[in-house]
C-alpha atoms as a PDB file:
ATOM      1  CA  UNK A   1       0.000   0.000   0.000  1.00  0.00           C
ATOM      2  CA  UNK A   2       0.875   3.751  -0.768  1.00  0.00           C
ATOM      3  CA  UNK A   3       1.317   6.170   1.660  1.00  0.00           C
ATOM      4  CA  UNK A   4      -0.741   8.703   1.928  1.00  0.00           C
ATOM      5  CA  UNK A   5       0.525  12.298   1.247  1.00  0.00           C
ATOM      6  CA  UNK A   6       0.188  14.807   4.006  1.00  0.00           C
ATOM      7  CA  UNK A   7      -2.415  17.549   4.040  1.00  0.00           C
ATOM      8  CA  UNK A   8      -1.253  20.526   2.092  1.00  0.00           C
ATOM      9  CA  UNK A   9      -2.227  23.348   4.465  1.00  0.00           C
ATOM     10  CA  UNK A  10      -4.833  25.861   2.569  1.00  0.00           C
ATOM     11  CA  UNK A  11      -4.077  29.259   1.976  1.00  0.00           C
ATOM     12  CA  UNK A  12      -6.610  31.532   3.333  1.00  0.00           C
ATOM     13  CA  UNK A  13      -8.462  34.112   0.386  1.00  0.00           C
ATOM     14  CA  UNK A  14      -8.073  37.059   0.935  1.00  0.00           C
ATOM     15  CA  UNK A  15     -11.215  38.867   2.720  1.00  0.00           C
ATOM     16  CA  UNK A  16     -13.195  42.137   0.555  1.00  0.00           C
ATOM     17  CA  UNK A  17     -14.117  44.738   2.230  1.00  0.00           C
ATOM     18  CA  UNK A  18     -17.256  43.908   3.013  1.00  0.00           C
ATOM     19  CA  UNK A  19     -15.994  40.307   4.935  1.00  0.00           C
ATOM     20  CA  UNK A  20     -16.333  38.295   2.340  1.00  0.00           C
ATOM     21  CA  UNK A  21     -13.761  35.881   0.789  1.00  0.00           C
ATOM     22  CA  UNK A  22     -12.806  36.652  -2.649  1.00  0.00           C
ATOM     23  CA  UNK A  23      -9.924  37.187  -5.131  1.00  0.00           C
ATOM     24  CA  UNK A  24      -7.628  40.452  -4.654  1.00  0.00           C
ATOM     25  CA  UNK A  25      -7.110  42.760  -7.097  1.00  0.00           C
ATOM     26  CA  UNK A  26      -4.815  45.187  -7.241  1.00  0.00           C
ATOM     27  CA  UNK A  27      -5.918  49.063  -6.817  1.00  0.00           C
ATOM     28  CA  UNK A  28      -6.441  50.821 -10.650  1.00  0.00           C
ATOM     29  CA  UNK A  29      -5.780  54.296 -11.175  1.00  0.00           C
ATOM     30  CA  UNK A  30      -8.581  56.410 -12.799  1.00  0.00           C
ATOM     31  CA  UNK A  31      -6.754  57.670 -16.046  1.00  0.00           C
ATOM     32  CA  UNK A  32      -7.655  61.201 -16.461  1.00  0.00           C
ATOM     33  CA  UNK A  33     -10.110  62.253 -19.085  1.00  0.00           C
ATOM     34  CA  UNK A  34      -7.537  64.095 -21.193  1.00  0.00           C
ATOM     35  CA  UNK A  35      -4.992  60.935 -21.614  1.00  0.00           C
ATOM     36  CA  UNK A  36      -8.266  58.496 -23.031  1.00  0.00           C
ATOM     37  CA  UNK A  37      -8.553  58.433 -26.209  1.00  0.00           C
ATOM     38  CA  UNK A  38     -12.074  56.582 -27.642  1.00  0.00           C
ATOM     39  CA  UNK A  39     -10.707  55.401 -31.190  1.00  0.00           C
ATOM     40  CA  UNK A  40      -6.613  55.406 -31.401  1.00  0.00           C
ATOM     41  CA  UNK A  41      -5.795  53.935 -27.777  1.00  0.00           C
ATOM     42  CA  UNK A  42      -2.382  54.723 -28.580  1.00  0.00           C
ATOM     43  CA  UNK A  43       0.513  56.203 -30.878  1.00  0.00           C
ATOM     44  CA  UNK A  44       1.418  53.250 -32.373  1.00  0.00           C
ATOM     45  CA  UNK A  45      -2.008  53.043 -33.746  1.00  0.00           C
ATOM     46  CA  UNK A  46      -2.125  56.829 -34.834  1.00  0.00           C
ATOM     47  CA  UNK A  47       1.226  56.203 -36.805  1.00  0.00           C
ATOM     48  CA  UNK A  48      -0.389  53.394 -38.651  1.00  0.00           C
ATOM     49  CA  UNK A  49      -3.331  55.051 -39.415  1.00  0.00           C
ATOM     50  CA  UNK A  50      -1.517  58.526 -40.105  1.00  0.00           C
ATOM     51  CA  UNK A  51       0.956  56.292 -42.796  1.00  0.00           C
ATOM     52  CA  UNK A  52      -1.696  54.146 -43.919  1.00  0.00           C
ATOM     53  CA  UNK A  53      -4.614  57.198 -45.134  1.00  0.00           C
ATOM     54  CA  UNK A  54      -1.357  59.481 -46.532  1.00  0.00           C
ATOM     55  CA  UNK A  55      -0.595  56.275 -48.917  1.00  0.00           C
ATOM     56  CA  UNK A  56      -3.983  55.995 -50.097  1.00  0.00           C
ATOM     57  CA  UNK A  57      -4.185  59.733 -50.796  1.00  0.00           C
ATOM     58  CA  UNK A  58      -0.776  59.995 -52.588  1.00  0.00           C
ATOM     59  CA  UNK A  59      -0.428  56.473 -53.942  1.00  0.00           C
ATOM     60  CA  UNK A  60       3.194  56.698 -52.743  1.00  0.00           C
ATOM     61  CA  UNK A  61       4.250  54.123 -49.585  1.00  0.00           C
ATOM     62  CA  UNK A  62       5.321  56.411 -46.490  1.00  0.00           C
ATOM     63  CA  UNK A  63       9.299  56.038 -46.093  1.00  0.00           C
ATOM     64  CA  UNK A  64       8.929  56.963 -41.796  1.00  0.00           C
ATOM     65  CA  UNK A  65       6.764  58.813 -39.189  1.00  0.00           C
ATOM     66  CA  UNK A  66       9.239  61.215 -38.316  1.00  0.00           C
ATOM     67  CA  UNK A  67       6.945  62.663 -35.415  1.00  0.00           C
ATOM     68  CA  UNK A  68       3.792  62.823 -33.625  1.00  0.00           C
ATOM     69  CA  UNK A  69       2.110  63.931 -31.118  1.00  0.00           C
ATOM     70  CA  UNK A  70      -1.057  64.323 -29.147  1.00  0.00           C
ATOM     71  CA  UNK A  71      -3.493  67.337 -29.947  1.00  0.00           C
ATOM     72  CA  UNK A  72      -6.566  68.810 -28.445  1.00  0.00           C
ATOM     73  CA  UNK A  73      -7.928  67.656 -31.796  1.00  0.00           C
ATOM     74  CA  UNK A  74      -6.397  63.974 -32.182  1.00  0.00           C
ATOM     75  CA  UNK A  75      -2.863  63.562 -33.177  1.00  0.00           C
ATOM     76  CA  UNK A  76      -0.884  65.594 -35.622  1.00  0.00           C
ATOM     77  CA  UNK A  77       2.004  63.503 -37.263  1.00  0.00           C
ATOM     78  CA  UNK A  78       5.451  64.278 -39.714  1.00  0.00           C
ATOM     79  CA  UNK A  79       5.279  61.778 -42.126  1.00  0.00           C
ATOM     80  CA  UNK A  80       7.931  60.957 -45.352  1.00  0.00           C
ATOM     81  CA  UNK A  81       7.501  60.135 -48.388  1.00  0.00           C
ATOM     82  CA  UNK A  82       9.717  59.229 -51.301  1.00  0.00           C
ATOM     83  CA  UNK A  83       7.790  61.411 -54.025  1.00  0.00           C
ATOM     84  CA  UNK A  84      10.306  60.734 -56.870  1.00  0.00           C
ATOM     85  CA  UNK A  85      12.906  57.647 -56.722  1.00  0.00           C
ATOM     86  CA  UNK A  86      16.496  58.148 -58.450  1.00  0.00           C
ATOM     87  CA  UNK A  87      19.605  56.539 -58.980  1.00  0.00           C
ATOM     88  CA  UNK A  88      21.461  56.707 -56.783  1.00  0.00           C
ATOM     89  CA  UNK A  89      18.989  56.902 -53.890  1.00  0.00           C
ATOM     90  CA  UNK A  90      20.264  59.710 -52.559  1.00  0.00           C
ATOM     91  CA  UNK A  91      19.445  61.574 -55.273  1.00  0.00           C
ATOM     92  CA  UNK A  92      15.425  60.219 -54.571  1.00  0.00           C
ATOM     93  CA  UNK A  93      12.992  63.680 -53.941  1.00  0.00           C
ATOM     94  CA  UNK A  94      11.271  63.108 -50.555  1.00  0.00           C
ATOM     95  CA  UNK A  95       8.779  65.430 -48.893  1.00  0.00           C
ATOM     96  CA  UNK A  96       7.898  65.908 -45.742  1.00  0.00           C
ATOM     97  CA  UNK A  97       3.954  65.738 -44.968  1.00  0.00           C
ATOM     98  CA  UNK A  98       2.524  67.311 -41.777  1.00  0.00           C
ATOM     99  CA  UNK A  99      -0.899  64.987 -40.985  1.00  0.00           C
ATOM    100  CA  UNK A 100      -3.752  65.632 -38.973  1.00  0.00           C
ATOM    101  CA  UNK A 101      -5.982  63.168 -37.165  1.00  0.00           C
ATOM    102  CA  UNK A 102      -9.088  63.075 -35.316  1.00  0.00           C
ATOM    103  CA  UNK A 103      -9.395  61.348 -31.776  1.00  0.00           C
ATOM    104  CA  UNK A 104     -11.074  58.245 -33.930  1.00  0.00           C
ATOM    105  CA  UNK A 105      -7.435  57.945 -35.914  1.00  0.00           C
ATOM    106  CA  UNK A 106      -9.018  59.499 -39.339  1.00  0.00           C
ATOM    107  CA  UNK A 107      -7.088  62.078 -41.519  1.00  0.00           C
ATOM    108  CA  UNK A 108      -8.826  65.402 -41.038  1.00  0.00           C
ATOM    109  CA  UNK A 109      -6.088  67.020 -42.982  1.00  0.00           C
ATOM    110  CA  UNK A 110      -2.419  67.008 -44.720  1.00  0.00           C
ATOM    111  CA  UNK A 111       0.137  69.353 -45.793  1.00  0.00           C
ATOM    112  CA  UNK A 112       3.175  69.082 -47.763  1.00  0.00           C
ATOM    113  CA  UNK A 113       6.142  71.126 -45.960  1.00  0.00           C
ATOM    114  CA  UNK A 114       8.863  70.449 -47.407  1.00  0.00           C
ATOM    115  CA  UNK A 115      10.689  68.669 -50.203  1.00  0.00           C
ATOM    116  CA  UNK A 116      14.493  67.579 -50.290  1.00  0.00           C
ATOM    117  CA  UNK A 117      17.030  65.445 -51.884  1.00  0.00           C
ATOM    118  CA  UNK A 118      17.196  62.199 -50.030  1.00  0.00           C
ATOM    119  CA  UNK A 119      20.923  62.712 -49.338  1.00  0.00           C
ATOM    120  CA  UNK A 120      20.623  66.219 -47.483  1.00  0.00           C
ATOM    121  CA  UNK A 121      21.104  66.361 -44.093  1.00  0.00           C
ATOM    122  CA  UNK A 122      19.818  68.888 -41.700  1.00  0.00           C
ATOM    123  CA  UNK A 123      22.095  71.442 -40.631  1.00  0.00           C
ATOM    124  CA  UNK A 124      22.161  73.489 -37.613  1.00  0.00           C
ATOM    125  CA  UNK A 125      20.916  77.004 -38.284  1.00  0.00           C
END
């Protein structure tokens, strides 16, 4: 015959506030109003969507996000775009495309601001 294992002793639940066993959870922080957004939860998903409507506009891919940020409005985003491709690459025109969004992700708006060779770096003014 097998022995028998020993009894495990129990863990005891934690109580609620009310007496009541139940499981803990720990304490969430109300995120203030102004940080929720109700369609882009975040700036990964504004980038995506800020690329993705510029490329269906211009029927060019986006080349980067260079910026964004959060506005009153939604997000407002830098985006750039190869607008004609050379050889050597450097020699490719890009622009520069400032892109607004709405709180739900959607383009309300873009602008081209600039337009450069590939190969030109900023310089300090």
């Amino acid at each position: 015959m097998a022995a028998e294992e020993p009894a495990r002793p129990r863990r005891a639940r934690p109580r609620t506030p009310d007496g009541t066993e139940g499981q803990s959870r720990p304490p969430t922080r109300p995120t203030p109003a102004k940080h929720r957004r109700a369609g882009v939860p975040d700036a990964a998903s504004a980038m995506r969507s800020a690329a993705g409507q510029l490329a269906q506009l211009l029927g060019r891919t986006p080349d980067s996000v260079t910026s964004l940020k959060p506005t009153e409005e939604g997000w407002e985003a830098q985006v750039e775009v190869v607008e004609l491709e050379r050889i050597p690459d450097t020699t490719s025109v890009m622009a520069s495309y400032k892109v607004a969004l709405d709180p739900d992700g959607q383009l309300v708006s873009y602008e081209r601001t600039r337009r450069y060779s590939r190969g030109m770096i900023d310089r300090p003014t």
